[in-house]
C-alpha atoms as a PDB file:
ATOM      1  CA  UNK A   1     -15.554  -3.754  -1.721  1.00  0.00           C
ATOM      2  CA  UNK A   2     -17.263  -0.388  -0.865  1.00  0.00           C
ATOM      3  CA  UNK A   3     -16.028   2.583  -0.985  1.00  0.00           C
ATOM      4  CA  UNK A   4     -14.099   4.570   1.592  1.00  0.00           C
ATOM      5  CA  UNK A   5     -14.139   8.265   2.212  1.00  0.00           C
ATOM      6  CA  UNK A   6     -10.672   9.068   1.116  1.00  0.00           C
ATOM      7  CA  UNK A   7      -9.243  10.970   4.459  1.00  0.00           C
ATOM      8  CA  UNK A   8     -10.219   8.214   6.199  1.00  0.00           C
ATOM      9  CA  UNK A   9      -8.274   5.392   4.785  1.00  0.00           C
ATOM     10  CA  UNK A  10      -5.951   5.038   8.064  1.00  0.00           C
ATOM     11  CA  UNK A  11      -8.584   4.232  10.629  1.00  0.00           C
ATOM     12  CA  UNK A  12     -10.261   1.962   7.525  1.00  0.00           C
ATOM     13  CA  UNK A  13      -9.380  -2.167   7.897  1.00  0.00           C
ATOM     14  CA  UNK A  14      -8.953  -4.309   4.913  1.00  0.00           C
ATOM     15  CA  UNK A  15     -11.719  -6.620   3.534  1.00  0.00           C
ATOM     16  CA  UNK A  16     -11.099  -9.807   2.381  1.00  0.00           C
ATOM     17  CA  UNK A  17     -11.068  -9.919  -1.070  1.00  0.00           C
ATOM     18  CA  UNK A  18     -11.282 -13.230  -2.836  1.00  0.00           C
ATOM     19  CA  UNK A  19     -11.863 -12.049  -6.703  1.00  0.00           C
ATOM     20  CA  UNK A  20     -15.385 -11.643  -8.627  1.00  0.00           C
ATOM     21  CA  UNK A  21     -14.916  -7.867  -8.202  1.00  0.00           C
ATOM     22  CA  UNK A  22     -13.397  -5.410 -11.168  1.00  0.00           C
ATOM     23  CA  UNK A  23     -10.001  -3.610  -9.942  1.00  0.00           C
ATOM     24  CA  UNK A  24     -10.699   0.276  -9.214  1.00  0.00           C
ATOM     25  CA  UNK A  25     -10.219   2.504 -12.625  1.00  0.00           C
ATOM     26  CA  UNK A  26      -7.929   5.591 -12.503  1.00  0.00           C
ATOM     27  CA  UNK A  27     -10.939   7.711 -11.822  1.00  0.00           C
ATOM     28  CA  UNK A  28     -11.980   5.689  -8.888  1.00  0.00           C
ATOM     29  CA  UNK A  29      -8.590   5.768  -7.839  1.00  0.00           C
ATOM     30  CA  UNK A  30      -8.197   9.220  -7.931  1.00  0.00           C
ATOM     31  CA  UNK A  31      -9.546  10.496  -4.878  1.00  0.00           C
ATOM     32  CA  UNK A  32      -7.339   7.487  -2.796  1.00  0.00           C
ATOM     33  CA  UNK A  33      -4.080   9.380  -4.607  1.00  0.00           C
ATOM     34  CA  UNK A  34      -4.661  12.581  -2.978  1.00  0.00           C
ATOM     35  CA  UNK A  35      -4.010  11.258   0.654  1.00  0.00           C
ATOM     36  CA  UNK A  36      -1.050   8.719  -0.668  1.00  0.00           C
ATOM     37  CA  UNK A  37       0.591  10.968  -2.921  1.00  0.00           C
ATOM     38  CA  UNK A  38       4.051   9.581  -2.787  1.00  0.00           C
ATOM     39  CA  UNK A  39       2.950   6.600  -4.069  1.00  0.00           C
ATOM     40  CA  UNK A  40       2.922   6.636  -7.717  1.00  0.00           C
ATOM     41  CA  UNK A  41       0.800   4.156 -10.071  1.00  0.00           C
ATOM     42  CA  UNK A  42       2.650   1.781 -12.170  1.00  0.00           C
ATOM     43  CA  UNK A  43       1.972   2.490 -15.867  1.00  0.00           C
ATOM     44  CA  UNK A  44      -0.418  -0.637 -16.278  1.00  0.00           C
ATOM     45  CA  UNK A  45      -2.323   1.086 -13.321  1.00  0.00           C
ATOM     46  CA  UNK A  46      -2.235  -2.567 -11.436  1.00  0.00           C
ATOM     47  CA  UNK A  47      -0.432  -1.633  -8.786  1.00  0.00           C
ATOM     48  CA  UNK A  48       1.037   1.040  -6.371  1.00  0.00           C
ATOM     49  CA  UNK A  49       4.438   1.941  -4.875  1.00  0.00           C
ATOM     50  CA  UNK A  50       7.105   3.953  -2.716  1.00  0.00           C
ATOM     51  CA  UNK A  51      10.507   4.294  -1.919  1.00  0.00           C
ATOM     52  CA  UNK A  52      11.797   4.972   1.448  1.00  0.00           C
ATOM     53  CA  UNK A  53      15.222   5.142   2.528  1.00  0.00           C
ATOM     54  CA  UNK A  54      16.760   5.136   5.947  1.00  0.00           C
ATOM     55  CA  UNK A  55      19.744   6.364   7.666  1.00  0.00           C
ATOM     56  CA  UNK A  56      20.931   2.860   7.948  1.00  0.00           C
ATOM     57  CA  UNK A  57      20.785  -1.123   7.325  1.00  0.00           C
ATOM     58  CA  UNK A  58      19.004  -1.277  11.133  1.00  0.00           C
ATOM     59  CA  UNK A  59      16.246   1.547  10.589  1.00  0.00           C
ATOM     60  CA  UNK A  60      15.358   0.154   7.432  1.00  0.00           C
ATOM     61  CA  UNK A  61      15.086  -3.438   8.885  1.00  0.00           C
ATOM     62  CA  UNK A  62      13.109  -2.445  11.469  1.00  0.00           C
ATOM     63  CA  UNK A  63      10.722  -0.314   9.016  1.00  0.00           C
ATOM     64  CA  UNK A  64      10.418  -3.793   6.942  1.00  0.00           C
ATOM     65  CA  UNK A  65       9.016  -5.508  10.716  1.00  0.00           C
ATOM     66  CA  UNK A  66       6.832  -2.738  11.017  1.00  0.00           C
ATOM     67  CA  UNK A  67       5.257  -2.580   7.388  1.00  0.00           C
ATOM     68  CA  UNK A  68       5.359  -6.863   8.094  1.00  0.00           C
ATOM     69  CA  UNK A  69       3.094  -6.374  11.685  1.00  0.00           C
ATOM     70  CA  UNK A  70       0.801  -3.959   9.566  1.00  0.00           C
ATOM     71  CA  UNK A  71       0.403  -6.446   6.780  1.00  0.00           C
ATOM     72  CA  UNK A  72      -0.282  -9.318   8.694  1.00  0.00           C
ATOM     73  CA  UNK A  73      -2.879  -7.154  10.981  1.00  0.00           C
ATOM     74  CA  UNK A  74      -4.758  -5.997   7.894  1.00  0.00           C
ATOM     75  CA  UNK A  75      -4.327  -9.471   5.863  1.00  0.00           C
ATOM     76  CA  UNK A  76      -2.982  -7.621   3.125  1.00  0.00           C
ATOM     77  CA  UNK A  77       0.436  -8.034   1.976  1.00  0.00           C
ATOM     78  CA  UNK A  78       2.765  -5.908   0.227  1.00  0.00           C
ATOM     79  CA  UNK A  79       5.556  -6.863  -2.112  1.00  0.00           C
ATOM     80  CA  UNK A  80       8.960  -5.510  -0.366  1.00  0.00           C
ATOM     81  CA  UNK A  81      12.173  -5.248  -1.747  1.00  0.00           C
ATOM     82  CA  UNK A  82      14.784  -3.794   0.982  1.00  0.00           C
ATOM     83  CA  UNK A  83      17.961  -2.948  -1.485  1.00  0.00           C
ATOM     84  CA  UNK A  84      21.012  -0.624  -1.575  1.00  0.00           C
ATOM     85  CA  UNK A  85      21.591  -1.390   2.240  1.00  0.00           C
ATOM     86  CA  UNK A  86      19.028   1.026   3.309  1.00  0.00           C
ATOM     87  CA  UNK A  87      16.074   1.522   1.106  1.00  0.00           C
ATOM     88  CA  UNK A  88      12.647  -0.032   1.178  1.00  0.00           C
ATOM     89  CA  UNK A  89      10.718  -0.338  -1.781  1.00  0.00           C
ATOM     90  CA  UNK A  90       6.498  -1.516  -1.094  1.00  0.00           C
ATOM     91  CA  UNK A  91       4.369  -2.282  -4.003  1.00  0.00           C
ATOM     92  CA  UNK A  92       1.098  -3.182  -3.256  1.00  0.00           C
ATOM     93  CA  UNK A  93      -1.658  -4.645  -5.790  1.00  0.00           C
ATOM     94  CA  UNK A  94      -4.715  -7.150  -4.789  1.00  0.00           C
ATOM     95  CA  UNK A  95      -3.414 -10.037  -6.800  1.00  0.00           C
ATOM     96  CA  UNK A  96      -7.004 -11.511  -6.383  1.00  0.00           C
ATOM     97  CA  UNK A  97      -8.055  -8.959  -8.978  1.00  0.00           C
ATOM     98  CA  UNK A  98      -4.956  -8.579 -10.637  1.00  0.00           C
ATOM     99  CA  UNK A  99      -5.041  -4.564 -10.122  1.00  0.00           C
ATOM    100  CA  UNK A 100      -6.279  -2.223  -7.576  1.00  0.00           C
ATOM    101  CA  UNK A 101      -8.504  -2.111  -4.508  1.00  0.00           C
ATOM    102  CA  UNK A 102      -9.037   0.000  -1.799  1.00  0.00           C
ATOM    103  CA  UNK A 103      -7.264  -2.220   0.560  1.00  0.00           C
ATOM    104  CA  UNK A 104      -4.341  -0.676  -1.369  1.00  0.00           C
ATOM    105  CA  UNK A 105      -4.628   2.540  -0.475  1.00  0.00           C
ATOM    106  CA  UNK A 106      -6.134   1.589   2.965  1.00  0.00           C
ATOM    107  CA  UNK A 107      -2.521  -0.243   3.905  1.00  0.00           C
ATOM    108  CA  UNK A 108      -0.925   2.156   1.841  1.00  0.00           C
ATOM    109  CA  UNK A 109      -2.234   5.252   4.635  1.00  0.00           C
ATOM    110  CA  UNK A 110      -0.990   2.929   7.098  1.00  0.00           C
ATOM    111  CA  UNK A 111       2.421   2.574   6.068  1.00  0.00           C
ATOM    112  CA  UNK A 112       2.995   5.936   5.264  1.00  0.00           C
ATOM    113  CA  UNK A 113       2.020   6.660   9.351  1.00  0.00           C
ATOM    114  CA  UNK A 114       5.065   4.756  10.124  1.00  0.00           C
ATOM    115  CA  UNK A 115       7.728   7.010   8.300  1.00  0.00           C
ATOM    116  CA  UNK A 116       6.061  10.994   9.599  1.00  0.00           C
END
């Protein structure tokens, strides 16, 4: 997967990624962290995640369809956990490569559009 220039990871689609290629390090990371910074890296650096909550059980379910729609369109799926009655919480890794990829960040730009 190539590189993309970090401010534009929302108008950027997702690649397929089927394996052979290493996850991205922290360093190559980096740069992707500055536009998603309310994400935060999980300690093993494999994946990425955020919490949003909602006023209510509706708004968040409707949140969850729209981060669904988004997945589906980019063929990249999140993990999502909706919990407490109105929070949403996405992780998103490329299990392919057991860690990061730029698809990540790429959906992660996406979603983050959906709750301004």
């Amino acid at each position: 997967m190539d590189p993309v220039e970090p401010a534009k990871l929302s108008t950027h689609h997702c690649v397929p990624c089927e394996g052979g290629v290493d996850p991205l390090t922290p360093a190559q990371f980096a740069p992707y962290m500055e536009i998603t910074k309310d994400w935060k890296v999980a300690v093993d650096t494999k994946s990425i995640s955020r919490e949003f909550a909602f006023k209510d059980f509706k708004e968040a379910l409707s949140f969850v369809n729209k981060v669904g729609d988004i997945a589906e369109s980019e063929g990249h799926h999140p993990d999502i956990n909706m919990h407490s009655w109105n929070k949403v919480l996405i992780t998103l890794s490329t299990h392919a490569i057991h860690g990061l990829s730029v698809n990540d960040f790429v959906l992660a730009s996406k979603i983050d559009l959906l709750n301004r």
